[in-house]
N, C-alpha and C. Protein backbone atom coordinates (compact mmCIF):
# COMPACT_ATOMS: atom_id res chain seq x y z
N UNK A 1 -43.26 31.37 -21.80
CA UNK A 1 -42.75 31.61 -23.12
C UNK A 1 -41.23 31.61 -23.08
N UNK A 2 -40.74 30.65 -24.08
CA UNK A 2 -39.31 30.82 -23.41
C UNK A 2 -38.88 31.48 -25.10
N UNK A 3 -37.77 32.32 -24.37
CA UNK A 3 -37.10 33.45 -25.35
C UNK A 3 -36.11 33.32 -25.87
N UNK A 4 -35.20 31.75 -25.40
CA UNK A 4 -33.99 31.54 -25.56
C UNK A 4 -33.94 31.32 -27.00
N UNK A 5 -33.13 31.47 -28.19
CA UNK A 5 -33.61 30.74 -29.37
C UNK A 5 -32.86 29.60 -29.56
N UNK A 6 -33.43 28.43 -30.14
CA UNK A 6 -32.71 27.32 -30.26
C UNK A 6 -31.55 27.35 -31.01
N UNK A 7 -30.92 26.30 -30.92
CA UNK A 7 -29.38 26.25 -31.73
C UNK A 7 -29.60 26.54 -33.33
N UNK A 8 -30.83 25.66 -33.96
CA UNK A 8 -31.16 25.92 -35.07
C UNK A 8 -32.24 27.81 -35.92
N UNK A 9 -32.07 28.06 -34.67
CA UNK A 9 -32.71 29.28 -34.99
C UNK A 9 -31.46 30.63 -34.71
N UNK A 10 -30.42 29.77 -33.88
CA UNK A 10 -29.67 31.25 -34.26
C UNK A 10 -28.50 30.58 -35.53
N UNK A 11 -28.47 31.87 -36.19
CA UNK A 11 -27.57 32.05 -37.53
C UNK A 11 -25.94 31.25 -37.09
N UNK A 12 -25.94 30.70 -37.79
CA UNK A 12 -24.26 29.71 -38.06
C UNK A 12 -24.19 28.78 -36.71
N UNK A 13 -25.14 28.23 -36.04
CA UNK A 13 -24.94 27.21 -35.04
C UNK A 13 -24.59 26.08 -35.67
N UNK A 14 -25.50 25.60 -36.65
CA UNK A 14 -25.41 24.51 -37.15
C UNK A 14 -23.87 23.76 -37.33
N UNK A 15 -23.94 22.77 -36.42
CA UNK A 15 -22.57 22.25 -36.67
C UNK A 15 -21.99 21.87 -38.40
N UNK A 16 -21.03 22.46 -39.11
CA UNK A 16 -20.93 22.73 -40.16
C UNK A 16 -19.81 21.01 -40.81
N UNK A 17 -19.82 20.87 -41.54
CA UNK A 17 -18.65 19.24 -41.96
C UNK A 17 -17.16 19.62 -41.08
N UNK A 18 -16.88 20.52 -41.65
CA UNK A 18 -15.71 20.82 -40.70
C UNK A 18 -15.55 20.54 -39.05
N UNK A 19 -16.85 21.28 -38.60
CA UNK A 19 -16.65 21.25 -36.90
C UNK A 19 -17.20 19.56 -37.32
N UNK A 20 -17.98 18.79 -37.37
CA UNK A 20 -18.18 16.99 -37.38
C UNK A 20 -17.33 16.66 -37.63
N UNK A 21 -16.46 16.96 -38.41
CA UNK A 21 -15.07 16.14 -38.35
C UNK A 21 -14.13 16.31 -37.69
N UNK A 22 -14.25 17.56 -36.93
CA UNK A 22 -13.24 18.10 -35.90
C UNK A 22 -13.70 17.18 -34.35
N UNK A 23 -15.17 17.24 -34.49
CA UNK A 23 -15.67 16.21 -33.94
C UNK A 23 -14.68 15.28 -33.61
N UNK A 24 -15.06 14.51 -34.70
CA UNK A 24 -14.99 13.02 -34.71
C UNK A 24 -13.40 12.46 -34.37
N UNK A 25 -12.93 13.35 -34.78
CA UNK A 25 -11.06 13.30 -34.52
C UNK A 25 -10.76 13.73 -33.02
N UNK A 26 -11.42 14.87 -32.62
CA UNK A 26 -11.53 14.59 -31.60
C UNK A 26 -11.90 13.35 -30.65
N UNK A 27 -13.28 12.67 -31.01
CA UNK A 27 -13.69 11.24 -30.54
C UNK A 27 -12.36 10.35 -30.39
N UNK A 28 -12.31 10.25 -31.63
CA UNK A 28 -11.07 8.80 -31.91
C UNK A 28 -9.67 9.18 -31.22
N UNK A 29 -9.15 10.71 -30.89
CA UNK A 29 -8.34 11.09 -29.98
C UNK A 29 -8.67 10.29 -28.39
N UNK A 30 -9.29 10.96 -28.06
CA UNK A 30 -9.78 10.62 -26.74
C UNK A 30 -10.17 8.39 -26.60
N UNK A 31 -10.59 8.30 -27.49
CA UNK A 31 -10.78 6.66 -27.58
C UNK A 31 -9.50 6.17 -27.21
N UNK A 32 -8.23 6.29 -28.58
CA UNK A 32 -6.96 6.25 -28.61
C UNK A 32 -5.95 6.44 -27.24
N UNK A 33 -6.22 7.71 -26.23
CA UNK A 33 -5.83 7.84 -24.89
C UNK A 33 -6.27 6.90 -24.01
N UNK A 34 -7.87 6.50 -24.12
CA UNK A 34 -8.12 5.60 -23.18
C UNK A 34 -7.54 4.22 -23.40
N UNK A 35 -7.30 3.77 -24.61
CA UNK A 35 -7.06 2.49 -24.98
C UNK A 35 -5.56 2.69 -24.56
N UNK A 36 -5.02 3.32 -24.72
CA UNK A 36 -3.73 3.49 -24.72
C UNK A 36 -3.16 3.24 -22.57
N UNK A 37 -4.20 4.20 -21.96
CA UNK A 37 -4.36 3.90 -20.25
C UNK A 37 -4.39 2.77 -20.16
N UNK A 38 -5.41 2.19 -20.44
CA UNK A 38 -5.68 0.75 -20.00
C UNK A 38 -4.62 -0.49 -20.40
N UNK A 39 -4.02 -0.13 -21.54
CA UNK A 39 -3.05 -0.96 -21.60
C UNK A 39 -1.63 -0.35 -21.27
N UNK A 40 -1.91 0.71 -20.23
CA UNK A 40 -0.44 0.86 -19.86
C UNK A 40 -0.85 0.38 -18.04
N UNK A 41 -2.36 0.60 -17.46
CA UNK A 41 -2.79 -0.14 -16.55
C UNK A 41 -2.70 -1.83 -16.87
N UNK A 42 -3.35 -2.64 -17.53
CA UNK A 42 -2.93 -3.75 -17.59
C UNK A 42 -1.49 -4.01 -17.68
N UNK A 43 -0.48 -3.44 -18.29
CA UNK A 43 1.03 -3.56 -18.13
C UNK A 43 1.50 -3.53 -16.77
N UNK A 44 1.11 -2.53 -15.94
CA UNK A 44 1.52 -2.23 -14.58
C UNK A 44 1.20 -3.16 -13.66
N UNK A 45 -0.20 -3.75 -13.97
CA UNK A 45 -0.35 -4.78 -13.24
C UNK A 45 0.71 -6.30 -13.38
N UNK A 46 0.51 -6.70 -14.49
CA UNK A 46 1.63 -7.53 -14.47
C UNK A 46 2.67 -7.36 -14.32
N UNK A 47 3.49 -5.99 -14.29
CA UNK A 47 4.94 -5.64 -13.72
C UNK A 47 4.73 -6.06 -12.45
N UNK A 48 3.94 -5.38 -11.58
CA UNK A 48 3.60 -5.27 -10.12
C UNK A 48 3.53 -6.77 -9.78
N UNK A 49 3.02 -7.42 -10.53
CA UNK A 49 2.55 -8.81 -10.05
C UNK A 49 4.12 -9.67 -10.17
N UNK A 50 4.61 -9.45 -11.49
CA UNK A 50 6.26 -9.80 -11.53
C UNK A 50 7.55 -9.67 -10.47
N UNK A 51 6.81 -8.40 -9.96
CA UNK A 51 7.95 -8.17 -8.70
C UNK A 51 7.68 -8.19 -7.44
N UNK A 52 6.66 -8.67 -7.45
CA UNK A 52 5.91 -9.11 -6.46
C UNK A 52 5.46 -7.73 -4.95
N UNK A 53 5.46 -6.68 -5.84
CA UNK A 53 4.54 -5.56 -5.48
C UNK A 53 3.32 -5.55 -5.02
N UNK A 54 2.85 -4.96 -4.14
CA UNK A 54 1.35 -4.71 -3.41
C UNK A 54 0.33 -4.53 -4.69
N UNK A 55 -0.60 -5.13 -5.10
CA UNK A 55 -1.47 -4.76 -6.21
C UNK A 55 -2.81 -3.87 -5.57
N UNK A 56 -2.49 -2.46 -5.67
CA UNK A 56 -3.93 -1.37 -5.21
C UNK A 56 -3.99 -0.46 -5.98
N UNK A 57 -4.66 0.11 -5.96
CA UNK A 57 -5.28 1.22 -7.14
C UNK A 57 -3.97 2.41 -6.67
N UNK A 58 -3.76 2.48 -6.14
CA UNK A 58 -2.40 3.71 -6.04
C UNK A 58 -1.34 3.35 -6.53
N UNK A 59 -0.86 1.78 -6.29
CA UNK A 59 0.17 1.53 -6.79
C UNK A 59 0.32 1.24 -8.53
N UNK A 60 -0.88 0.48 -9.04
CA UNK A 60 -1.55 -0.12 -10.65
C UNK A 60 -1.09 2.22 -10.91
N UNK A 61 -2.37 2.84 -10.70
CA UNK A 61 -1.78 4.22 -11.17
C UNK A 61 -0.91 4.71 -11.19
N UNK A 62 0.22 4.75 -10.27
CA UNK A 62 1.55 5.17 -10.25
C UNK A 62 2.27 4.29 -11.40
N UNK A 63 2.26 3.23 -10.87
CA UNK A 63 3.33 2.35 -12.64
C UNK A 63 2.63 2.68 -13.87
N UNK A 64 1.47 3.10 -13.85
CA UNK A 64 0.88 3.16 -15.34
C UNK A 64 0.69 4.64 -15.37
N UNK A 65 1.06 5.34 -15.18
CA UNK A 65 0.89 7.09 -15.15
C UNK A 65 -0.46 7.46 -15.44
N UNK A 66 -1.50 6.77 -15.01
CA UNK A 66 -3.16 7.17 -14.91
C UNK A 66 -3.37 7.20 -13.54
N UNK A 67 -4.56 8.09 -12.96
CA UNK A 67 -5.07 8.33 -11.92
C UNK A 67 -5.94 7.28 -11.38
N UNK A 68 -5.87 7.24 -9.94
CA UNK A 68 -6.89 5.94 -9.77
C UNK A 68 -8.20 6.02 -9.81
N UNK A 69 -8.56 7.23 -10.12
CA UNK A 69 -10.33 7.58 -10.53
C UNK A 69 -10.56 6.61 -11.60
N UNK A 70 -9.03 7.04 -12.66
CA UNK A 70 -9.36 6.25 -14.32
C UNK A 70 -9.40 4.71 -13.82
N UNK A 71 -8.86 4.27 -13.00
CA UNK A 71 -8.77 2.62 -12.88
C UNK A 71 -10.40 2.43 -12.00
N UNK A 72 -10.70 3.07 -11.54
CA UNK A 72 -12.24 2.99 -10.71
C UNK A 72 -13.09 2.79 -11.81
N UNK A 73 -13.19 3.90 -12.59
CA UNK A 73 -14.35 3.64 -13.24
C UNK A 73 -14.62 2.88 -15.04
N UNK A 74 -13.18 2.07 -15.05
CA UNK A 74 -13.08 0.95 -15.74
C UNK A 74 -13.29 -0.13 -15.40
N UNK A 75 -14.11 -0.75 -15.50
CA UNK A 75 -15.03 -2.07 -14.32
C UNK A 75 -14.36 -2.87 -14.57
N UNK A 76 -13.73 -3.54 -15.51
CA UNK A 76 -12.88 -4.60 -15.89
C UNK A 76 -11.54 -4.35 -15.25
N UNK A 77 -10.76 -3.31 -15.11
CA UNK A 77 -9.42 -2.85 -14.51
C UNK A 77 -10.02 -2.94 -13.08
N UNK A 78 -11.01 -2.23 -12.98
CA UNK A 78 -11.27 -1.97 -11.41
C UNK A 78 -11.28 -3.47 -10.80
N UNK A 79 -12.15 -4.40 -11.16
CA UNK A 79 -12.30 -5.60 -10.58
C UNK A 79 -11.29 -6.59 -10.58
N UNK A 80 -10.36 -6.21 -11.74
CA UNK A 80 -8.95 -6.97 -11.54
C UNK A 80 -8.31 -6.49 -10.32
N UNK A 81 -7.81 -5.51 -10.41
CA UNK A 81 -7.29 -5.03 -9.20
C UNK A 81 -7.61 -5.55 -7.68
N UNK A 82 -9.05 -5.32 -7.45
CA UNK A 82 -9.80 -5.48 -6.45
C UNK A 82 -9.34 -7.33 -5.91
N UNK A 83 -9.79 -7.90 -7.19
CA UNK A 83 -9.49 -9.52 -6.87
C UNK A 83 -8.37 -9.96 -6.24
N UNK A 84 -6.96 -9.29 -7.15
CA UNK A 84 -5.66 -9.54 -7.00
C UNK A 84 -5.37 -9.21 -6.10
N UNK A 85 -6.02 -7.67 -5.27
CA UNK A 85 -5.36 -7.16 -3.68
C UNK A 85 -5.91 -8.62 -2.79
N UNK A 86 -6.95 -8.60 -2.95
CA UNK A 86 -7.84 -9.39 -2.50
C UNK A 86 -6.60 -10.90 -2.19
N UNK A 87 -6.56 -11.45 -3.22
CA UNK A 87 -5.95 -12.40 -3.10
C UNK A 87 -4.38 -12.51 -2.94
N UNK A 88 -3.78 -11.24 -2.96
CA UNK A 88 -2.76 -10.90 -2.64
C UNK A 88 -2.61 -11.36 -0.77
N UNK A 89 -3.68 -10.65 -0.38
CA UNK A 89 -3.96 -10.73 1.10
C UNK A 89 -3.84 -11.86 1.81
N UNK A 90 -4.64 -12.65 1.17
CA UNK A 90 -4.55 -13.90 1.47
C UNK A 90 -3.87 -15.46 1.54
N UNK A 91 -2.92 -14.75 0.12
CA UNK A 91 -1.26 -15.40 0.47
C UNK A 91 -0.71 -15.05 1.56
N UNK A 92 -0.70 -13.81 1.68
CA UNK A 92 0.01 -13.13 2.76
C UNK A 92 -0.19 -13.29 4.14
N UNK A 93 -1.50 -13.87 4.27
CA UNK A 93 -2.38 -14.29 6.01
C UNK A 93 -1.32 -15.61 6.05
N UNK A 94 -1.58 -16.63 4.55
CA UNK A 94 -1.05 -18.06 4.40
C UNK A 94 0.40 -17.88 5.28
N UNK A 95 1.09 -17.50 4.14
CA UNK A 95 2.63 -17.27 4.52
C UNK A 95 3.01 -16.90 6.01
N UNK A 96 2.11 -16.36 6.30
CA UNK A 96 2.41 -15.99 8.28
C UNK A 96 2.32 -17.33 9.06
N UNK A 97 1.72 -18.27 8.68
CA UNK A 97 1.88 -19.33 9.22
C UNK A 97 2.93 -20.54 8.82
N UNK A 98 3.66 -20.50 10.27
CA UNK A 98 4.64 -21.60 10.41
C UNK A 98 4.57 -22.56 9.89
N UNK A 99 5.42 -23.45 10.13
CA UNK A 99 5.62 -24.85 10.27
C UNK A 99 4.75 -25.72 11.76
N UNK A 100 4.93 -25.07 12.74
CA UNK A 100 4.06 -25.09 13.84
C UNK A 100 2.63 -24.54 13.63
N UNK A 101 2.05 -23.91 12.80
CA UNK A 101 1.10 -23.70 13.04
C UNK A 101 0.82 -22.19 13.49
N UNK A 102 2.12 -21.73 14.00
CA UNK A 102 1.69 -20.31 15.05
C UNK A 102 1.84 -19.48 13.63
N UNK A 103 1.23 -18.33 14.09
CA UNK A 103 1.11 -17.30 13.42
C UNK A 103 2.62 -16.45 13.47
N UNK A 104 2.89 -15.49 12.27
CA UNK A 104 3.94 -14.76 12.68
C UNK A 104 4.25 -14.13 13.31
N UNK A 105 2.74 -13.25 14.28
CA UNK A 105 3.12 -12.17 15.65
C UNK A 105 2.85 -13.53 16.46
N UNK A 106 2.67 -14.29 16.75
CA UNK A 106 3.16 -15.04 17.85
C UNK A 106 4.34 -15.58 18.35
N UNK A 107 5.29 -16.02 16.50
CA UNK A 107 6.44 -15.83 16.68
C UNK A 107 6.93 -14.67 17.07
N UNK A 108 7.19 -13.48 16.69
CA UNK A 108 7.60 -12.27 16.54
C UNK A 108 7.06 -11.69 18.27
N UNK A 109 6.10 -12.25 18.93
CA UNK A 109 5.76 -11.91 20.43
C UNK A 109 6.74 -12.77 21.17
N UNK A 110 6.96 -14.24 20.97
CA UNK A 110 7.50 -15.01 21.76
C UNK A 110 9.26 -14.83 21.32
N UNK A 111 9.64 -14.52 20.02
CA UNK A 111 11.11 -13.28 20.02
C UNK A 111 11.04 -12.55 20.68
N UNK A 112 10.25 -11.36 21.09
CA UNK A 112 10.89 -10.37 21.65
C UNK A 112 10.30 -10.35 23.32
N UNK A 113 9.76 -11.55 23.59
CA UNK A 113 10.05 -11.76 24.97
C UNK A 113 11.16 -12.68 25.56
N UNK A 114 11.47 -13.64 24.66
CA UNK A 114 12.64 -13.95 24.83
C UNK A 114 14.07 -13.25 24.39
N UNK A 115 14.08 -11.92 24.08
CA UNK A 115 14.67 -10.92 24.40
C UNK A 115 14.81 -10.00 24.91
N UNK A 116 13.34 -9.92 25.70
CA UNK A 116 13.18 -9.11 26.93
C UNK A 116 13.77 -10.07 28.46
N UNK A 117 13.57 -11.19 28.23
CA UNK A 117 13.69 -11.81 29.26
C UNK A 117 15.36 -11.78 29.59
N UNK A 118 16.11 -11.89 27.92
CA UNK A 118 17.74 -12.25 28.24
C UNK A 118 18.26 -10.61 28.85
N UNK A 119 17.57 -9.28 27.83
CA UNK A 119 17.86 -8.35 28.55
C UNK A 119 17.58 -8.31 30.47
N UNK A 120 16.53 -8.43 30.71
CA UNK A 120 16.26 -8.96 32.19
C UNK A 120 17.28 -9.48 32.79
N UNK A 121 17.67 -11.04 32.69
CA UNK A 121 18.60 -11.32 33.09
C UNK A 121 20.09 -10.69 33.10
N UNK A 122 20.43 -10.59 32.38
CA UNK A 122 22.00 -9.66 32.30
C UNK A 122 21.39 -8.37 33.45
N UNK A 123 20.47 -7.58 33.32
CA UNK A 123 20.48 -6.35 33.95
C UNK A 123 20.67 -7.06 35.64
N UNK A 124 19.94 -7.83 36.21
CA UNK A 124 19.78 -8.39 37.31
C UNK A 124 21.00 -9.15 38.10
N UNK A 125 21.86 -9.87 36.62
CA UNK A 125 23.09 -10.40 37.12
C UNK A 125 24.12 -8.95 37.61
N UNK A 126 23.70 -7.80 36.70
CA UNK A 126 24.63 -6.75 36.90
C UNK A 126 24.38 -6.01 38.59
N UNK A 127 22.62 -6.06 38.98
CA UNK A 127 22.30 -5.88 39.94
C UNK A 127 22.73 -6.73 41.06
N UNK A 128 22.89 -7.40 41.14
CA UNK A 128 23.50 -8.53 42.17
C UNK A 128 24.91 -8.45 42.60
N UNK A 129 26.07 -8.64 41.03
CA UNK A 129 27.15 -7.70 41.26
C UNK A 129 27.15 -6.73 42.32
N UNK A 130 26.22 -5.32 42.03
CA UNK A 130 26.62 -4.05 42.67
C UNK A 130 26.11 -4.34 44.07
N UNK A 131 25.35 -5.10 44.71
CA UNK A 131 24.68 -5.39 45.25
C UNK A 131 26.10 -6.14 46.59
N UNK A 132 26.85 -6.91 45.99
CA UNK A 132 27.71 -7.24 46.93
C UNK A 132 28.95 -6.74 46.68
N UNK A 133 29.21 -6.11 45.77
CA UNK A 133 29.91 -4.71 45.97
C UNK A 133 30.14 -3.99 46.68
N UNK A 134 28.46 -3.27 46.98
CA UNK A 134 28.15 -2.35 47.99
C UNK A 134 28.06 -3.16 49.97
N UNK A 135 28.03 -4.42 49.30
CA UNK A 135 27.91 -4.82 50.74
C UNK A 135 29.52 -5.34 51.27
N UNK A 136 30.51 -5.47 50.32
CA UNK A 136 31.46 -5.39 50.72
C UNK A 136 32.20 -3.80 51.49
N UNK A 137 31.78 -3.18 50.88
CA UNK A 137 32.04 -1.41 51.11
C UNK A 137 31.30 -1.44 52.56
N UNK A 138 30.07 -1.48 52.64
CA UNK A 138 29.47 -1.59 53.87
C UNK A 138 30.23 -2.31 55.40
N UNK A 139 30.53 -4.08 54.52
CA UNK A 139 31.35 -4.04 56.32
C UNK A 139 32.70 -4.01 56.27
N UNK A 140 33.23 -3.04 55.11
CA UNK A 140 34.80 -2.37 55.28
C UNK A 140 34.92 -1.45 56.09
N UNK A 141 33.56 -0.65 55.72
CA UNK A 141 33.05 0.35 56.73
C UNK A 141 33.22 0.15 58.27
N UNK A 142 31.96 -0.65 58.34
CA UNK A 142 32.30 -1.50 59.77
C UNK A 142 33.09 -1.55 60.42
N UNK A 143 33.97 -2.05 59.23
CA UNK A 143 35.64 -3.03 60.19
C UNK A 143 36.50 -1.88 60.56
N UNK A 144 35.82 -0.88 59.93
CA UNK A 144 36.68 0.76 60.38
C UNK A 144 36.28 1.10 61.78
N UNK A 145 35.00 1.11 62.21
CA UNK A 145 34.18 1.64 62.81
C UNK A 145 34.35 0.95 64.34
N UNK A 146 34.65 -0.14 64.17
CA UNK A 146 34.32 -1.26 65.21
C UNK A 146 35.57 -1.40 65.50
């Protein structure tokens, strides 16, 4: 037996014209905010895309002052996004490749061994220096000794 009484059985529940229209203004408030997100998300995206910015749900929320929950669970924003990182990426693999063919850490490996190598050399020429330096000192020594 349930004891609770329904909305229509207790006295003044009945939503009255006033609260439905408080309603409804409420509704068209909240509509108005979302429409208003999404086209400050679609704006951000094309800024981002203009300046050639990373396109991800942190960055689309930050330029558009909405959270990236709100860009998630707008399927149309969400899947833009998603595409554009997407294909963002994949310029970006493009562009790493040379004129040769090599990739950019292969360049960027074969730089900094050919700047390990010139450091190498200089240190070794400096070693060689001290090296007959010390062996001059050595049979000065000698020539004392003898």
């Amino acid at each position: 037996m349930n004891t609770t009484p329904t909305p229509e059985e207790v006295e003044g529940t009945r939503p009255s014209s006033d609260d439905r229209h408080r309603t409804l203004g409420l509704q068209r408030a909240a509509r108005a905010r979302t429409e208003r997100a999404e086209k400050a998300a679609d704006a951000a995206i094309r800024d981002l895309l203009k300046r050639g910015a990373t396109i991800n749900f942190t960055a689309v929320a930050r330029v558009a002052g909405v959270t990236p929950a709100f860009l998630h669970r707008h399927r149309e924003l969400s899947t833009r996004i998603r595409d554009l990182s997407r294909a963002q990426k994949e310029t970006t693999r493009e562009q790493y490749v040379n004129a040769t063919g090599e990739s950019a850490v292969i360049v960027a490996l074969r730089r900094k061994i050919a700047e390990q190598q010139s450091a190498h050399d200089a240190e070794a020429r400096q070693l060689r220096e001290r090296v007959r330096e010390l062996e001059h000192q050595i049979a000065a020594l000698y020539g004392r000794l003898g």
